[in-house]
Protein backbone atom coordinates (compact mmCIF):
# COMPACT_ATOMS: atom_id res chain seq x y z
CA UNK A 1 27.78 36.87 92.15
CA UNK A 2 27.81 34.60 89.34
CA UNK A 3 25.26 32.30 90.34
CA UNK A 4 23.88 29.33 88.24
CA UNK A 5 20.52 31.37 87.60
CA UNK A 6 22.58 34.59 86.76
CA UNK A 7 24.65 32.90 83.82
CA UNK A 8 21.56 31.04 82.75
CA UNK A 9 19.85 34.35 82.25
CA UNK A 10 23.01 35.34 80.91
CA UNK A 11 23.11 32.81 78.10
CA UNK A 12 19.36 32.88 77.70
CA UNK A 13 18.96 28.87 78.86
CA UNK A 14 17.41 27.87 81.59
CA UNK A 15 18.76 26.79 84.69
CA UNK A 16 18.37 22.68 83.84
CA UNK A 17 20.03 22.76 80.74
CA UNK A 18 23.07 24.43 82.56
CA UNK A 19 22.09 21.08 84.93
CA UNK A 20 21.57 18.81 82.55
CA UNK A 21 24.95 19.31 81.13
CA UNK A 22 26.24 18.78 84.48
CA UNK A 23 24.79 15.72 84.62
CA UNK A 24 25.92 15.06 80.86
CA UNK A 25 29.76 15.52 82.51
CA UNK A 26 29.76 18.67 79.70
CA UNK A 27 30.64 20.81 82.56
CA UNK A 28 32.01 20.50 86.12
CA UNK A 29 29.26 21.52 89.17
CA UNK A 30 31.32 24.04 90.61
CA UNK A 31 31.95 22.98 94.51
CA UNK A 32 29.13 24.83 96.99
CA UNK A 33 30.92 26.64 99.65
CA UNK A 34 30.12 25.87 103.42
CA UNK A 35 27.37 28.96 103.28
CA UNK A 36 26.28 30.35 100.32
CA UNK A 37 26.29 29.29 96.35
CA UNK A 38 27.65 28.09 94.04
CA UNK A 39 29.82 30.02 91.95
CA UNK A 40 30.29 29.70 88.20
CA UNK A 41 33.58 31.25 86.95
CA UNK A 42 34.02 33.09 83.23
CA UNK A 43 35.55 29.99 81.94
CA UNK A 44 32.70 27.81 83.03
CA UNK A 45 30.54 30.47 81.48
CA UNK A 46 32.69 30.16 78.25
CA UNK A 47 32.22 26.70 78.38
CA UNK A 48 28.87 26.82 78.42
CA UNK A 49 28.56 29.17 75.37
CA UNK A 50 30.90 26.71 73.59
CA UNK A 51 28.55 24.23 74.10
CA UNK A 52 25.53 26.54 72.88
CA UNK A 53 27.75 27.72 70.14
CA UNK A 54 28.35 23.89 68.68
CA UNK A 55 24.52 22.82 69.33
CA UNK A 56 23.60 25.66 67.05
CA UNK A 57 26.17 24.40 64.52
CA UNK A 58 23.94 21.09 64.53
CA UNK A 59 26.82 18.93 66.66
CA UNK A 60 24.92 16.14 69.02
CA UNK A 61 26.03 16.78 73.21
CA UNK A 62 28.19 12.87 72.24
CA UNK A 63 29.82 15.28 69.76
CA UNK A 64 30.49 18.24 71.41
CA UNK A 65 31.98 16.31 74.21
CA UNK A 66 34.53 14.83 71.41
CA UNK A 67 34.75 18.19 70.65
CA UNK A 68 35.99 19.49 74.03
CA UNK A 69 38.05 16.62 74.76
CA UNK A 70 39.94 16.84 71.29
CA UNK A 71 40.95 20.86 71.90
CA UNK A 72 44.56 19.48 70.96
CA UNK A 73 43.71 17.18 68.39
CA UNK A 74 43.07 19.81 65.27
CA UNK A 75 42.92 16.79 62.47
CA UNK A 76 40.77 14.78 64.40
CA UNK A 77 38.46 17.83 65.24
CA UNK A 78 38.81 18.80 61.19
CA UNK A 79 37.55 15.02 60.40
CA UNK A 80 34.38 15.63 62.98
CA UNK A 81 33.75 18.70 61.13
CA UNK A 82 34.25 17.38 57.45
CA UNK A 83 31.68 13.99 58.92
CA UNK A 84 28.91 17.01 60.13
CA UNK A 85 29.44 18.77 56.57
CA UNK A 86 28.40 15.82 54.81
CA UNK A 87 25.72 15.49 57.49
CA UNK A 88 24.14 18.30 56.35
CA UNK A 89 24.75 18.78 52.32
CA UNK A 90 22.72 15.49 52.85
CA UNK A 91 19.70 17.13 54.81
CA UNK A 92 19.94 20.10 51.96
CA UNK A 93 19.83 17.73 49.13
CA UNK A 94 16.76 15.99 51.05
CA UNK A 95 15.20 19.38 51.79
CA UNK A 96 15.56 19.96 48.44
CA UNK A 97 13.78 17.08 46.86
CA UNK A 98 11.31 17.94 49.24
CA UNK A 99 10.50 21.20 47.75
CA UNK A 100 10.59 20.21 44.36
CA UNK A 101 7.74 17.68 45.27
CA UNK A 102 5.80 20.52 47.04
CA UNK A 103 5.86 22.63 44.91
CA UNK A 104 4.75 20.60 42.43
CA UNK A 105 1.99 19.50 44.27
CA UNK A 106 1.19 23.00 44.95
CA UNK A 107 1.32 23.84 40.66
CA UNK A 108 -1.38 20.98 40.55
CA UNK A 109 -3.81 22.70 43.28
CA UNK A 110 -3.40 26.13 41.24
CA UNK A 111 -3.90 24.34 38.26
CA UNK A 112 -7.36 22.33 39.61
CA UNK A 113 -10.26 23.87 38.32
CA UNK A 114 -12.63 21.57 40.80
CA UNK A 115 -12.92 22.50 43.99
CA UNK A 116 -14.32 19.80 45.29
CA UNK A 117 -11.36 17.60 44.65
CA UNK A 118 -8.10 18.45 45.95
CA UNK A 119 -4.91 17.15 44.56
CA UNK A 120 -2.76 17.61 47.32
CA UNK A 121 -5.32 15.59 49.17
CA UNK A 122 -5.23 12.61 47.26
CA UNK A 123 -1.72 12.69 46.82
CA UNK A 124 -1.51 12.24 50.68
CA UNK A 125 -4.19 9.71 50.70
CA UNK A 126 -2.87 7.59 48.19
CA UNK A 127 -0.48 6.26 51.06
């Protein structure tokens, strides 16, 4: 029986995330019978690993909703995907920059003949 703790070990999430998107209106609570549990079906499963899927592409839950409203919509969905492109060539380019600076502040430790001074350390306290 496909019970909410059987797909979330399935899936590898736990339980209140499968909840929380419940709550989040990602997913429909499937209906509890008069005795027993609830049942979630393969395509609520598939749902769910849509969901997982898009998170790990770096889409927000707001965007993922878009997302599964906008199955019919492929231009609109290509726009949302061009926007999260930019998103992260941006976070690159910063991630980037901020290598460049550590590992120049790195060069200036290996470079420090004085150990009792740090560079890296005053760098930081400088601020």
């Amino acid at each position: 029986m496909r019970t909410i703790g059987f797909v979330a070990k399935e899936l590898g999430i736990s339980v209140e995330t499968i909840k929380f998107y419940e709550r989040k209106g990602l997913i429909k609570q499937p209906s509890k019978p008069e005795r027993g549990y609830r049942v979630y079906d393969a395509a609520l499963t598939s749902r769910i690993k849509f969901i997982l899927k898009a998170k790990t592409l770096g889409f927000t839950l707001n965007e993922i909703s878009s997302l599964l409203s906008l199955s019919n919509d492929c231009k609109e969905v290509e726009r949302m995907g061009l926007q999260k492109l930019e998103v992260i060539r941006q976070k690159i380019d910063d991630l980037k920059k901020l290598e460049a600076v550590i590992k120049d502040l790195t060069v200036t430790c290996q470079n420090n003949k004085d150990d009792t001074f740090c560079p890296i350390i005053e760098s930081l306290s400088r601020y």
